[in-house]
Protein backbone atom coordinates (compact mmCIF):
# COMPACT_ATOMS: atom_id res chain seq x y z
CA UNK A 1 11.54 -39.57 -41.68
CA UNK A 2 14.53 -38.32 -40.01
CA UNK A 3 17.84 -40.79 -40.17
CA UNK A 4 19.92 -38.82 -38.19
CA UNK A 5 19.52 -37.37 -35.03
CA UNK A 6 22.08 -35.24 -32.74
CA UNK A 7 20.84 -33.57 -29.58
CA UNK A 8 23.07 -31.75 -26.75
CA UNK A 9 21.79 -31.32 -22.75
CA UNK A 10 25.29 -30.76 -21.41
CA UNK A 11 25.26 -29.39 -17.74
CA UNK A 12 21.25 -28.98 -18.46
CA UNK A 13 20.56 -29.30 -14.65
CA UNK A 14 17.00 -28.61 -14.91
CA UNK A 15 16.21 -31.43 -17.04
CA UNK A 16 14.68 -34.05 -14.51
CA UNK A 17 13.16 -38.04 -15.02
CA UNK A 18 9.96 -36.19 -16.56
CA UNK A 19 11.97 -34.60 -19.37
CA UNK A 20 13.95 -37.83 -20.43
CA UNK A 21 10.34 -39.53 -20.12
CA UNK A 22 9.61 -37.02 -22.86
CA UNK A 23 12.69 -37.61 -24.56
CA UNK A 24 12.37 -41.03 -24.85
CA UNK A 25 8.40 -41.43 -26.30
CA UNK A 26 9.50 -39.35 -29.03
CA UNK A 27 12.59 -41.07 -29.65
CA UNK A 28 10.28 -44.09 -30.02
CA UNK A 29 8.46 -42.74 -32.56
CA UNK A 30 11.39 -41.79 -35.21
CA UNK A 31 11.25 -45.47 -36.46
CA UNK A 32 13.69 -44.46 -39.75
CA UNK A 33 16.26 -43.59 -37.22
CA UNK A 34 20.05 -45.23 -38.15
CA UNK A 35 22.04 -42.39 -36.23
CA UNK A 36 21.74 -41.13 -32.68
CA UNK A 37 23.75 -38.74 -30.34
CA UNK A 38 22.83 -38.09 -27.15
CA UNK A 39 24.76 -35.93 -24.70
CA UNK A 40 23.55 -35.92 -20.99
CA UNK A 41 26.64 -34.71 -19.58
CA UNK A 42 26.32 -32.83 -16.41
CA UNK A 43 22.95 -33.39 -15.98
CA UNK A 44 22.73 -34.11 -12.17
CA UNK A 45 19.22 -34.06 -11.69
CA UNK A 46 18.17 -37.25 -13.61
CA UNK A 47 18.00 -40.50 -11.39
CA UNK A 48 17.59 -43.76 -11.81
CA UNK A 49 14.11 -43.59 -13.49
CA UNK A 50 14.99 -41.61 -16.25
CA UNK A 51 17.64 -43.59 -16.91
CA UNK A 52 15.42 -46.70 -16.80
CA UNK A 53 12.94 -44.80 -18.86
CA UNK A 54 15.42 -43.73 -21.60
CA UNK A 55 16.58 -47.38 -21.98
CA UNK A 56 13.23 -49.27 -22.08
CA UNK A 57 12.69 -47.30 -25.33
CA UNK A 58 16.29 -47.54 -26.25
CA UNK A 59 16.06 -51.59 -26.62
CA UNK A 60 13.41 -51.23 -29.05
CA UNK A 61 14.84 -48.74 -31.44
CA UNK A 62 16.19 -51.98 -33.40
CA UNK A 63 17.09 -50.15 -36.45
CA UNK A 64 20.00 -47.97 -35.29
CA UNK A 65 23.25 -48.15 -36.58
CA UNK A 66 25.59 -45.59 -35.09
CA UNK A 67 24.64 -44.85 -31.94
CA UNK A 68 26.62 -42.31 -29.49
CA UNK A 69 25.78 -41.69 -25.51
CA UNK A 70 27.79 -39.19 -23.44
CA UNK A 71 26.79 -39.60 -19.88
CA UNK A 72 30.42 -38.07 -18.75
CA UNK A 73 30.07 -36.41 -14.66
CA UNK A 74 27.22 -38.51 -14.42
CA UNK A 75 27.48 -39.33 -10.48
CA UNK A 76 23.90 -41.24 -10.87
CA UNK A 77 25.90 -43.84 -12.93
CA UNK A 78 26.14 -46.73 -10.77
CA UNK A 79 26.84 -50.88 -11.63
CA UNK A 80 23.11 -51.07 -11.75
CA UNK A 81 22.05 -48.33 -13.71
CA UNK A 82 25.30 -48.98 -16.30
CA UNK A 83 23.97 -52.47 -16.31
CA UNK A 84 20.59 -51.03 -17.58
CA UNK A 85 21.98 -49.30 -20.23
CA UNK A 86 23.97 -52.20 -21.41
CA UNK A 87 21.09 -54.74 -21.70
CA UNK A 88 19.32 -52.26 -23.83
CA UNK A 89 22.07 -51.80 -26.45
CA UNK A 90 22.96 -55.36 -26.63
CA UNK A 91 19.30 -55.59 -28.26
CA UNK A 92 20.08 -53.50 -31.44
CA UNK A 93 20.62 -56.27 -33.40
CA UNK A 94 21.70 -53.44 -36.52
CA UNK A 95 24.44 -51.72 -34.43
CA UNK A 96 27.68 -51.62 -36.17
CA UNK A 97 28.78 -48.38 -34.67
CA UNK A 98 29.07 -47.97 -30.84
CA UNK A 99 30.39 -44.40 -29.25
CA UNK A 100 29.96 -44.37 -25.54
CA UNK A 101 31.86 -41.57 -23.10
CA UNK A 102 31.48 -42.65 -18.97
CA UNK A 103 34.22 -39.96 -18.22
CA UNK A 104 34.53 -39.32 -14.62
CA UNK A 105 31.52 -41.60 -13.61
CA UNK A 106 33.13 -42.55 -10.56
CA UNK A 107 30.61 -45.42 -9.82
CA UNK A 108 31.55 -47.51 -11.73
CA UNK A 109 32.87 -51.24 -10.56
CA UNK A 110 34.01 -54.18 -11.86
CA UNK A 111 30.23 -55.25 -12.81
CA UNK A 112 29.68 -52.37 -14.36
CA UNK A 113 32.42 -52.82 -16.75
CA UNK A 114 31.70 -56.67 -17.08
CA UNK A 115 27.89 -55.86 -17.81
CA UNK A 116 29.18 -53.13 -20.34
CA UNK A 117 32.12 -55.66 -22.21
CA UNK A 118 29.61 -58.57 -22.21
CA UNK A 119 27.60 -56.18 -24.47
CA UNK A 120 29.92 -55.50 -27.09
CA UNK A 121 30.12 -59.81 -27.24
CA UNK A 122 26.17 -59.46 -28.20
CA UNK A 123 26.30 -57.43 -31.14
CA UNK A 124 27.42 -58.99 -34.28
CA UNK A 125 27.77 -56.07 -36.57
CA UNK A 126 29.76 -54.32 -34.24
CA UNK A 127 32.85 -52.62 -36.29
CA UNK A 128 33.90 -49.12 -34.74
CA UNK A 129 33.78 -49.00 -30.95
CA UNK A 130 34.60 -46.02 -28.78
CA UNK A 131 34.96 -45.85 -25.39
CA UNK A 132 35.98 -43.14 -23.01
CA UNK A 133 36.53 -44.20 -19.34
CA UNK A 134 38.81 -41.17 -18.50
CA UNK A 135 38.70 -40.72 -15.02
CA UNK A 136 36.97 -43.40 -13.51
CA UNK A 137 39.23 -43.15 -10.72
CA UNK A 138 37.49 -46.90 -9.33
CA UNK A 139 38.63 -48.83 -11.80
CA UNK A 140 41.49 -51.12 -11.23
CA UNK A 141 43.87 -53.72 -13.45
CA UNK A 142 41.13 -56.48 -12.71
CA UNK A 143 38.48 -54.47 -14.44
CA UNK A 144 40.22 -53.72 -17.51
CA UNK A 145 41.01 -57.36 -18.01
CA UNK A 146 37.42 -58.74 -17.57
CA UNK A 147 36.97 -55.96 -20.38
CA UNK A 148 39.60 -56.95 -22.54
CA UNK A 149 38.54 -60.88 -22.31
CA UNK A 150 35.50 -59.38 -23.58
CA UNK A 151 36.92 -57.94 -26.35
CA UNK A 152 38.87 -60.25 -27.79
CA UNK A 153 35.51 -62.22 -28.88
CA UNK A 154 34.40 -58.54 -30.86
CA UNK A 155 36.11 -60.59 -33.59
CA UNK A 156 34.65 -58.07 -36.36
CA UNK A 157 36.13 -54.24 -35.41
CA UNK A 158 38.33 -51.89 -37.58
CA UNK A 159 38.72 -49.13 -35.11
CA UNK A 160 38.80 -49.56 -31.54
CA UNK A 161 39.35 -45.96 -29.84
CA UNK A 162 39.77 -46.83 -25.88
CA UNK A 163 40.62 -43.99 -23.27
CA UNK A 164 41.24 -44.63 -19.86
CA UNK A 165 43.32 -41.42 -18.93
CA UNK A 166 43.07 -40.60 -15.12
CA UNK A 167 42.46 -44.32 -14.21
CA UNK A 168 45.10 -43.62 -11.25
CA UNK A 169 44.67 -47.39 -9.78
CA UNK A 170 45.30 -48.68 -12.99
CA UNK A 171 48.90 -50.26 -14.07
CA UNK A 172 50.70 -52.68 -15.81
CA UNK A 173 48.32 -55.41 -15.97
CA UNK A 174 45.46 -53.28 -17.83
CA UNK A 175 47.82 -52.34 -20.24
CA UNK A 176 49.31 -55.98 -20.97
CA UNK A 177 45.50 -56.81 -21.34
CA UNK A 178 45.07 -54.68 -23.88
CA UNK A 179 48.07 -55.78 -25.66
CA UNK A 180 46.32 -59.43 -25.11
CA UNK A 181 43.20 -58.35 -26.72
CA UNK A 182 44.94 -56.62 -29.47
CA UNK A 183 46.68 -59.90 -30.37
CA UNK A 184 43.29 -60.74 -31.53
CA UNK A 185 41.78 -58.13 -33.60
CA UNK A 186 43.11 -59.13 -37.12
CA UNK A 187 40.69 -56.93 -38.75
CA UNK A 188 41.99 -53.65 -36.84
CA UNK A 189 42.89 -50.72 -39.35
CA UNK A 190 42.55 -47.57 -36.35
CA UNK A 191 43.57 -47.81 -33.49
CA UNK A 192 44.01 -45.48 -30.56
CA UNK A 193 44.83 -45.63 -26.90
CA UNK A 194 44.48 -43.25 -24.69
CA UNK A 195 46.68 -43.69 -21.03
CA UNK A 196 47.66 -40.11 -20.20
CA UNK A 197 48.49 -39.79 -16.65
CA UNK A 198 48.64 -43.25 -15.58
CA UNK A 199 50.81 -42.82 -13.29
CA UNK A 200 51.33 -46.78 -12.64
CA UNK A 201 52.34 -47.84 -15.88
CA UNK A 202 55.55 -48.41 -16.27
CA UNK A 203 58.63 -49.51 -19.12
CA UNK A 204 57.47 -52.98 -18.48
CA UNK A 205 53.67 -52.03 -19.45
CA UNK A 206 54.96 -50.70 -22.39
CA UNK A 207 57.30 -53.88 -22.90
CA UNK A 208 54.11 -55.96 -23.24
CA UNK A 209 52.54 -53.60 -25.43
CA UNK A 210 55.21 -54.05 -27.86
């Protein structure tokens, strides 16, 4: 009867589809489970059907609570696959914590991110959300905004921790629409915002965040 569950496979590059297969059926069976990390960082050799695997049990594990996925230099991270992992945490009807890091998971688009925001819209309990886009060097102003619409319906958080350092096409715009979304978040107590090395922001971003 184990509640909590951490487990590291950074840069474990010899863990293949078979192995998260694995993973997953005994993930399914810890059914007192309110805490999981995952870290798959690194881990280049698992394709789509891991990924597929890992969230067709994911969906059902309806009694999580906290839930953590680190999928940073994931380059088998597309729309689609993001889109896949999306749908099966917007089922965990329970999930009041949400900690997910897509750091330099360059394949990521504008559906990705509104698959991912539409999400956080789906899950009613939601109160601490993390998210760690650093280096997703495709994102652009546009994308942050369809996230931030998003956000602005999570009407329930009281930290929001959102990193987007490295986003070099990014610029004023994503930062005025997270100043938009903030304007709604009257339950907010922590806070934090990550731009480092931005390099399009400028005084007037910062003029709107104020």
């Amino acid at each position: 009867k184990i509640p909590c569950l951490r487990m590291s496979f950074y840069y474990c590059q010899k863990i293949s589809d078979e192995g998260i297969h694995c993973l997953s059926l005994g993930l399914k069976k810890l059914s007192h489970l309110k805490h999981l990390y995952l870290n798959f960082s690194n881990c280049h050799t698992i394709t789509d059907r891991g990924i597929e695997s890992f969230s067709f049990v994911l969906e059902k594990m309806t009694h999580i609570h906290h839930l953590r996925l680190d999928f940073s230099y994931f380059p088998l991270i597309t729309d689609e696959r993001l889109k896949c992992i999306s749908i099966a945490i917007s089922r965990l009807p329970n999930l009041s914590i949400l900690d997910l890091t897509l750091s330099s998971c360059r394949n990521i688009h504008n559906q990705g991110i509104q698959d991912l925001s539409l999400t956080f819209t789906k899950l009613p309990r939601l109160s601490k959300l993390c998210l760690n886009l650093n280096y997703c060097s495709n994102l652009h102003d546009k994308d942050i905004e369809d996230l931030c619409q998003n956000l602005r319906k999570c009407t329930n958080l009281s930290t929001l921790k959102l990193s987007f350092a490295c986003c070099t096409r990014m610029g004023n715009q994503a930062i005025q629409s997270v100043a938009n979304a903030l304007r709604d978040q009257v339950t907010l107590s922590n806070l934090s915002l990550d731009f480092r090395n931005v390099l399009g922001i400028s005084d007037e971003g910062i003029n709107g965040l104020a």
